[in-house]
PDB file of N, CA and C in Angstrom:
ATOM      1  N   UNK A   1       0.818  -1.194   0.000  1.00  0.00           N
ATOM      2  CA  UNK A   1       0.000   0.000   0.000  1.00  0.00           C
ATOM      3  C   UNK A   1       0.862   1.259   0.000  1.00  0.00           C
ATOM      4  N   UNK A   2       2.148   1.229   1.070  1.00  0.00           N
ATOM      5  CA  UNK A   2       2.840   2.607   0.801  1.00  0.00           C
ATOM      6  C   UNK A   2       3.339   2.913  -0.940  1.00  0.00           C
ATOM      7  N   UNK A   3       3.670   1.684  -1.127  1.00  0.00           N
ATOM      8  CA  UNK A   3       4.479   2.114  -2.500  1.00  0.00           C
ATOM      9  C   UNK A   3       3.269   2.597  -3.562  1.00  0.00           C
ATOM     10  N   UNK A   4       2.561   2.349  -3.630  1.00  0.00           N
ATOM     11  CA  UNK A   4       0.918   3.283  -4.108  1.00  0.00           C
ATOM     12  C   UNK A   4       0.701   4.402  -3.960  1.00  0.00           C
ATOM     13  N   UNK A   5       0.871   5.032  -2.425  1.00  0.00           N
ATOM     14  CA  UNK A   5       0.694   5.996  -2.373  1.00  0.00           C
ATOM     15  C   UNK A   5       2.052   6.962  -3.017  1.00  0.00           C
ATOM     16  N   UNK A   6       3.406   6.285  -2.631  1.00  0.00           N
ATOM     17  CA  UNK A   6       4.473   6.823  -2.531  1.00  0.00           C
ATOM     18  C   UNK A   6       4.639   7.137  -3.886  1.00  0.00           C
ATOM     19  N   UNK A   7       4.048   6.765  -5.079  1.00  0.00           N
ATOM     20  CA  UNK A   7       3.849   6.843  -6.192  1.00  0.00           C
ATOM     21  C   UNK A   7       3.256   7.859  -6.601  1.00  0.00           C
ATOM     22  N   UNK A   8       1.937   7.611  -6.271  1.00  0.00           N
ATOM     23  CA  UNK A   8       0.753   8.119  -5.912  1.00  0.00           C
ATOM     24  C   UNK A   8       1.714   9.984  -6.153  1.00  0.00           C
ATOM     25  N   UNK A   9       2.037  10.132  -4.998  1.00  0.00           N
ATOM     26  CA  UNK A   9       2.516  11.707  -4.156  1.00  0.00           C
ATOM     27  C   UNK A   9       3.897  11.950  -5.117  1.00  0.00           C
ATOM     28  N   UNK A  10       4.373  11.168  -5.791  1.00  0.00           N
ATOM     29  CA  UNK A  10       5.703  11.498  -6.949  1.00  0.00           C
ATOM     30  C   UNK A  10       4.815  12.082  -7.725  1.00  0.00           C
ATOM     31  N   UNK A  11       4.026  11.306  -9.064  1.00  0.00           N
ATOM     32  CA  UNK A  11       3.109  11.943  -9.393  1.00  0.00           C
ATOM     33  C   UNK A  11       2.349  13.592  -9.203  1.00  0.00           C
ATOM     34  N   UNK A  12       2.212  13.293  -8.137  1.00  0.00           N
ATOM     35  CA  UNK A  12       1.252  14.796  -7.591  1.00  0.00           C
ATOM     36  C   UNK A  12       2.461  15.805  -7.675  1.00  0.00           C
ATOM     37  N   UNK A  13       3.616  15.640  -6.905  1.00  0.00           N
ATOM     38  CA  UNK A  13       4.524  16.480  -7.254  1.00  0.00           C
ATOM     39  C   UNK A  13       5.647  16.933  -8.270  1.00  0.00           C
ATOM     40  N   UNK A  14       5.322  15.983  -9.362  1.00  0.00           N
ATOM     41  CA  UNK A  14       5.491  16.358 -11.019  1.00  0.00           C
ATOM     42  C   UNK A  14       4.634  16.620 -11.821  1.00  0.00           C
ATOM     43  N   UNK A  15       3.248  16.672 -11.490  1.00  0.00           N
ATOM     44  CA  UNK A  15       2.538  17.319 -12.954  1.00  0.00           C
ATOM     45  C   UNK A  15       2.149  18.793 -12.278  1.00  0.00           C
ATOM     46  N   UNK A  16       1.590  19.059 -13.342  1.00  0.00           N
ATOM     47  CA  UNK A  16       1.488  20.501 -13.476  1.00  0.00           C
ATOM     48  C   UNK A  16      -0.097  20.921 -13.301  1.00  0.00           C
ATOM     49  N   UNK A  17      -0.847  19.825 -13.548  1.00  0.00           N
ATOM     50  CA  UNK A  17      -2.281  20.145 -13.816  1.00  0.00           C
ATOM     51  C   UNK A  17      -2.990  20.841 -14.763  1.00  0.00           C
ATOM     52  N   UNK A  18      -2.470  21.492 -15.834  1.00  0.00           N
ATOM     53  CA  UNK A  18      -2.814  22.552 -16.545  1.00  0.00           C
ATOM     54  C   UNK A  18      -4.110  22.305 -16.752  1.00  0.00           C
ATOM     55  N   UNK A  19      -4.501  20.692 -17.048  1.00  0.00           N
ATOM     56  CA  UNK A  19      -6.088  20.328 -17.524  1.00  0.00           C
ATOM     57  C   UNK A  19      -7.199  20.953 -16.526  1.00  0.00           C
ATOM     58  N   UNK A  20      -6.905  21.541 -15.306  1.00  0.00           N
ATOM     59  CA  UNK A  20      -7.551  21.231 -13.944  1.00  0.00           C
ATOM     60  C   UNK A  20      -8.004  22.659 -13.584  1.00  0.00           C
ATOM     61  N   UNK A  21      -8.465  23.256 -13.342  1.00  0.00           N
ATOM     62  CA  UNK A  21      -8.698  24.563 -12.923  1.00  0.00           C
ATOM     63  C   UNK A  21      -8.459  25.166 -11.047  1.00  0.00           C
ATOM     64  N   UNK A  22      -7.743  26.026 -10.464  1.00  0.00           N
ATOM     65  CA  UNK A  22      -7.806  26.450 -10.089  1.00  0.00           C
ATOM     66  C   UNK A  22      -8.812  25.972  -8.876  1.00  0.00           C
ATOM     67  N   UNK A  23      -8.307  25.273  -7.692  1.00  0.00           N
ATOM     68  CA  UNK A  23     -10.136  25.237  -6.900  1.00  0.00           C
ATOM     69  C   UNK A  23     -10.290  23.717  -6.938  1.00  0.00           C
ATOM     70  N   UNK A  24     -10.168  23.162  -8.000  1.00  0.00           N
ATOM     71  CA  UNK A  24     -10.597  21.821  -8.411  1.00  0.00           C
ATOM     72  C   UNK A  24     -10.067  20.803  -7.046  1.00  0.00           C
ATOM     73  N   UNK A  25     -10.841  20.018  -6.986  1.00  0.00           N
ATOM     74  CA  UNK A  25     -10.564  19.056  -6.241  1.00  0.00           C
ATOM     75  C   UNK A  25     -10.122  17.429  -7.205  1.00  0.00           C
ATOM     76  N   UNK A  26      -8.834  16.757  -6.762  1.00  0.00           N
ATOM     77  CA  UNK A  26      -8.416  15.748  -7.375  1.00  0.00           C
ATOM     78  C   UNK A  26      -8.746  14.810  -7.334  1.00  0.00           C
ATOM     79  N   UNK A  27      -8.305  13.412  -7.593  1.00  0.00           N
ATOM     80  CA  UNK A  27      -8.527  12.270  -7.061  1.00  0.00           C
ATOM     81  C   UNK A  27      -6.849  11.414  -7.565  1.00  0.00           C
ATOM     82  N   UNK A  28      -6.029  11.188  -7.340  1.00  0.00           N
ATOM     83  CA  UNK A  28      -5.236  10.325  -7.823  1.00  0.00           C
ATOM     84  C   UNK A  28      -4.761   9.111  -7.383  1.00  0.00           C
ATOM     85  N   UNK A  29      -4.629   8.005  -8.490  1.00  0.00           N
ATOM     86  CA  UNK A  29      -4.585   6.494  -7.951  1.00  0.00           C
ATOM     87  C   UNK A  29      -3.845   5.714  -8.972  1.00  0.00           C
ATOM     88  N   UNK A  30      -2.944   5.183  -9.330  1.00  0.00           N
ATOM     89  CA  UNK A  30      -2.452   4.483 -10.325  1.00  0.00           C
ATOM     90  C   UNK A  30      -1.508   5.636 -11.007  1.00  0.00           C
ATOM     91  N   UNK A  31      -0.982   6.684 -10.290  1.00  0.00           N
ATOM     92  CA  UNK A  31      -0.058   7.596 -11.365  1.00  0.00           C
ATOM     93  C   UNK A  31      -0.998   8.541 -12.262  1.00  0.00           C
ATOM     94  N   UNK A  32      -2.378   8.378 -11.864  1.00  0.00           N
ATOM     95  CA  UNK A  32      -2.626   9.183 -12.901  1.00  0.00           C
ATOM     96  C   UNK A  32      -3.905   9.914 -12.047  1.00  0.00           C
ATOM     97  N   UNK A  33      -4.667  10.959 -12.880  1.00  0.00           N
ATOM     98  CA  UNK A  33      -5.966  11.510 -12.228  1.00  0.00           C
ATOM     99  C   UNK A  33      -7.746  10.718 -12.607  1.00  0.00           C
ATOM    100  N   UNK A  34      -8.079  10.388 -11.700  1.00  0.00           N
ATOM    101  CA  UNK A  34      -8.838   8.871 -11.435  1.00  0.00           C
ATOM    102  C   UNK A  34     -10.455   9.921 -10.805  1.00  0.00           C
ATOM    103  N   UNK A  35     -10.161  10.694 -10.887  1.00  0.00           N
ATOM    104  CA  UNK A  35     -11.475  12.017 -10.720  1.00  0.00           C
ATOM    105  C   UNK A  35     -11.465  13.082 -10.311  1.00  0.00           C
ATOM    106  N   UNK A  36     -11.819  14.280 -10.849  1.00  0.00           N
ATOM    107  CA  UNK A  36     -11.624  15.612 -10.137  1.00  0.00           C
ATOM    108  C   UNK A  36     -13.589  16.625 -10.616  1.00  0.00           C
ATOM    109  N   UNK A  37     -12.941  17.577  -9.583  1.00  0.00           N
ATOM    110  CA  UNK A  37     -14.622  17.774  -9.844  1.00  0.00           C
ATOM    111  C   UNK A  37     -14.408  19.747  -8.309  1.00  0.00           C
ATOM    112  N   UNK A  38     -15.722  20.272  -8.402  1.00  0.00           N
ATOM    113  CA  UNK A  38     -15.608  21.175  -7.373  1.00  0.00           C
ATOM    114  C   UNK A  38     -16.006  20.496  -5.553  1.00  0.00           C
ATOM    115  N   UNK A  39     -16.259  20.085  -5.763  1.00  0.00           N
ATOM    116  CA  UNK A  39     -16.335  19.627  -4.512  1.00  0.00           C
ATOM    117  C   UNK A  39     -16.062  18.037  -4.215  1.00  0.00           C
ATOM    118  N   UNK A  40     -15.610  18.126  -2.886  1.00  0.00           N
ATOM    119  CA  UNK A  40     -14.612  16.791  -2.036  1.00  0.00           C
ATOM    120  C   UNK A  40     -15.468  15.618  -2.199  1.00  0.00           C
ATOM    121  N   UNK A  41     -16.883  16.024  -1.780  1.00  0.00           N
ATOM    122  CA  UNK A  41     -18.086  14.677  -1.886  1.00  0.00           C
ATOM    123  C   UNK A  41     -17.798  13.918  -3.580  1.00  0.00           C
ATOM    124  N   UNK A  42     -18.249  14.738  -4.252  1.00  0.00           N
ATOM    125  CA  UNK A  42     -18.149  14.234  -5.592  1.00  0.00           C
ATOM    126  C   UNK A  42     -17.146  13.587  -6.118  1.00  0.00           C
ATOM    127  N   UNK A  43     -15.973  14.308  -6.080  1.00  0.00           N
ATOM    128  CA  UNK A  43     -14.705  13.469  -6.265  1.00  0.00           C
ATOM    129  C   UNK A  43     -14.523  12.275  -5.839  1.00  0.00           C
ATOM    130  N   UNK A  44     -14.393  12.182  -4.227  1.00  0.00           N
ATOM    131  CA  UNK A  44     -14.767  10.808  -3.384  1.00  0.00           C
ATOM    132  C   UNK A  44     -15.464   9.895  -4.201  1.00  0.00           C
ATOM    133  N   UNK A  45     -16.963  10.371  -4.499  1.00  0.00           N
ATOM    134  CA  UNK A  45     -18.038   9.566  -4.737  1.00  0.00           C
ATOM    135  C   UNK A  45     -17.334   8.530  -6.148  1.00  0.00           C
ATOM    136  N   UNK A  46     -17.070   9.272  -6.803  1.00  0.00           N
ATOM    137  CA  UNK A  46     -16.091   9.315  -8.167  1.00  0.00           C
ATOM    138  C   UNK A  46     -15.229   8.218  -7.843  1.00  0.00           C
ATOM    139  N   UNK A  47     -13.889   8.747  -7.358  1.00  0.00           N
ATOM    140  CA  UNK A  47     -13.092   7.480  -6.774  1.00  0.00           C
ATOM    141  C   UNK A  47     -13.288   6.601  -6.560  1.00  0.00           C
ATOM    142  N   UNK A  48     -14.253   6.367  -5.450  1.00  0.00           N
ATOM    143  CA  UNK A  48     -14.575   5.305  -4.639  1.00  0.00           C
ATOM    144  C   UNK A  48     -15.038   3.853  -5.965  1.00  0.00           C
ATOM    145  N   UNK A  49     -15.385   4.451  -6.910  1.00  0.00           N
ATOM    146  CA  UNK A  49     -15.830   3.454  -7.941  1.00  0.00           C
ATOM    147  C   UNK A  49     -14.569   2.856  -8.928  1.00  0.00           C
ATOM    148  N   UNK A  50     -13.672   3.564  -8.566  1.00  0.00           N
ATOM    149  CA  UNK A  50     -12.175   3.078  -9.665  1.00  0.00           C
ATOM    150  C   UNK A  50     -11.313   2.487  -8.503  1.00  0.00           C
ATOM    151  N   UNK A  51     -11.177   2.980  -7.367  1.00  0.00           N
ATOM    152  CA  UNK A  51     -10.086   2.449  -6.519  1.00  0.00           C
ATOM    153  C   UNK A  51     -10.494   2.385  -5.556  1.00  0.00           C
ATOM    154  N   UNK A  52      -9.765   1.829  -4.493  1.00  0.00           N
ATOM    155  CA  UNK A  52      -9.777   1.705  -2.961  1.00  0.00           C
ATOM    156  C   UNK A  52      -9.287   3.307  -2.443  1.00  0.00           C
ATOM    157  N   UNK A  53     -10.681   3.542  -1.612  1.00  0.00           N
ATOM    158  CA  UNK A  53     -10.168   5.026  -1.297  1.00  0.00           C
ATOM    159  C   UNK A  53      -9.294   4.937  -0.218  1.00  0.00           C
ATOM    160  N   UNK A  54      -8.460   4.053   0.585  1.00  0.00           N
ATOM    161  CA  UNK A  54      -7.925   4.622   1.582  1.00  0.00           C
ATOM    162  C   UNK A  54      -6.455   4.567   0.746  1.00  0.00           C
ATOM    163  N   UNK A  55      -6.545   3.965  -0.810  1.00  0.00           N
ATOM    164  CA  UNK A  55      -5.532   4.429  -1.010  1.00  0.00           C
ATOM    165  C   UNK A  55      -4.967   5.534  -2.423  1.00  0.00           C
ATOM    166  N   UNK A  56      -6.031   6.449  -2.474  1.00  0.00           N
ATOM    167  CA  UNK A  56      -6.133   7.260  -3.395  1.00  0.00           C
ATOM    168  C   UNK A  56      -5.831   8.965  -2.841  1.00  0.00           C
ATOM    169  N   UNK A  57      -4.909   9.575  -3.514  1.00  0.00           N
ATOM    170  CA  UNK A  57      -4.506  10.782  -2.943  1.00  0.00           C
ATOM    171  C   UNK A  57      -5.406  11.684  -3.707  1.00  0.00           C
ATOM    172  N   UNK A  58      -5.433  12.449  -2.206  1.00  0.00           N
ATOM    173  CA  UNK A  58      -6.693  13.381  -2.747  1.00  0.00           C
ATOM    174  C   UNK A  58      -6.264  15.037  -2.577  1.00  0.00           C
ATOM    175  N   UNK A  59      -6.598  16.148  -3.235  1.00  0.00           N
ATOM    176  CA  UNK A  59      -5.507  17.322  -2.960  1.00  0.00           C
ATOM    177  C   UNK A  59      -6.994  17.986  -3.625  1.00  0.00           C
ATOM    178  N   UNK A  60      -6.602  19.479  -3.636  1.00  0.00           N
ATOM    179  CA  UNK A  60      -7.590  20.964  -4.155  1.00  0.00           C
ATOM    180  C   UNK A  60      -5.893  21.326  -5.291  1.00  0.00           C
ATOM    181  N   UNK A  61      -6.257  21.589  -6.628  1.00  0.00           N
ATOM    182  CA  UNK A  61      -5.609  22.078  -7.479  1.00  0.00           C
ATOM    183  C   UNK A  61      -4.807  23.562  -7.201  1.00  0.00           C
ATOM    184  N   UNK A  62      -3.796  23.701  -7.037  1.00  0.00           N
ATOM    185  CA  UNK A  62      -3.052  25.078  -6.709  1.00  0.00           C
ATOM    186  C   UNK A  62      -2.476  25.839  -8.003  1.00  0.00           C
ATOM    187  N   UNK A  63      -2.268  26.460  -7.936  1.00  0.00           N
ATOM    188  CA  UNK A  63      -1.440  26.968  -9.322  1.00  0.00           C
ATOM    189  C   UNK A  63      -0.264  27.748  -9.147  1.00  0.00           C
ATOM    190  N   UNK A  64      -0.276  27.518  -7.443  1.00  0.00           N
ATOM    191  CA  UNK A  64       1.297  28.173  -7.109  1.00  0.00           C
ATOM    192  C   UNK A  64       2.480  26.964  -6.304  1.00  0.00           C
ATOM    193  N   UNK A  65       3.731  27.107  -6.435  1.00  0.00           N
ATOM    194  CA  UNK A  65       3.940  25.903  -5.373  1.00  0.00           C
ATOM    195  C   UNK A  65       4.003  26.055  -4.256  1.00  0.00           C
ATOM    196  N   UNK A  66       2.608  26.208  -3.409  1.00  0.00           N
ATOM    197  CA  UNK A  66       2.624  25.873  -2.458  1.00  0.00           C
ATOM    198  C   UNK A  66       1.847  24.812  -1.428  1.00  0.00           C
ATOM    199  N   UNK A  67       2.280  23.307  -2.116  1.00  0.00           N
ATOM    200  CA  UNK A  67       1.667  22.807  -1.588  1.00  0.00           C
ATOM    201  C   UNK A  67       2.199  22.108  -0.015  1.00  0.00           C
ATOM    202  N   UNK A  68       3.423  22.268   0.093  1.00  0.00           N
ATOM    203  CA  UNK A  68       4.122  21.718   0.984  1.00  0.00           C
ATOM    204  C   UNK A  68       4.354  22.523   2.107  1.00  0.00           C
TER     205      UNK A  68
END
């Protein structure tokens, strides 16, 4: 499971998002984006049907780096 996530969070901290707007809420699971949407419920809801959510990283789209 770590190496999923640990993946998972490489991922998140190499793309760029450009597809994603500002606000957006993510979903990522397998290296890639697995649902995004404006709100946390939806996304979830989303996820929950492609992957196991306790192991899907979930973030709000930034457009500055500050996610850390």
């Amino acid at each position: 499971m770590e190496a999923m996530i640990d993946k998972n969070f490489e991922y998140f901290l190499a793309e760029d998002f450009k597809g994603y707007s500002e606000g957006d809420w993510i979903a990522i699971y397998g290296e890639k984006v697995i649902s995004h949407g404006q709100t946390l419920k939806t996304v979830i809801e989303q996820a929950k049907k492609v992957a196991p959510i306790a192991k899907v990283l979930l973030s709000k789209v930034k457009k500055t780096a500050s996610y850390l």
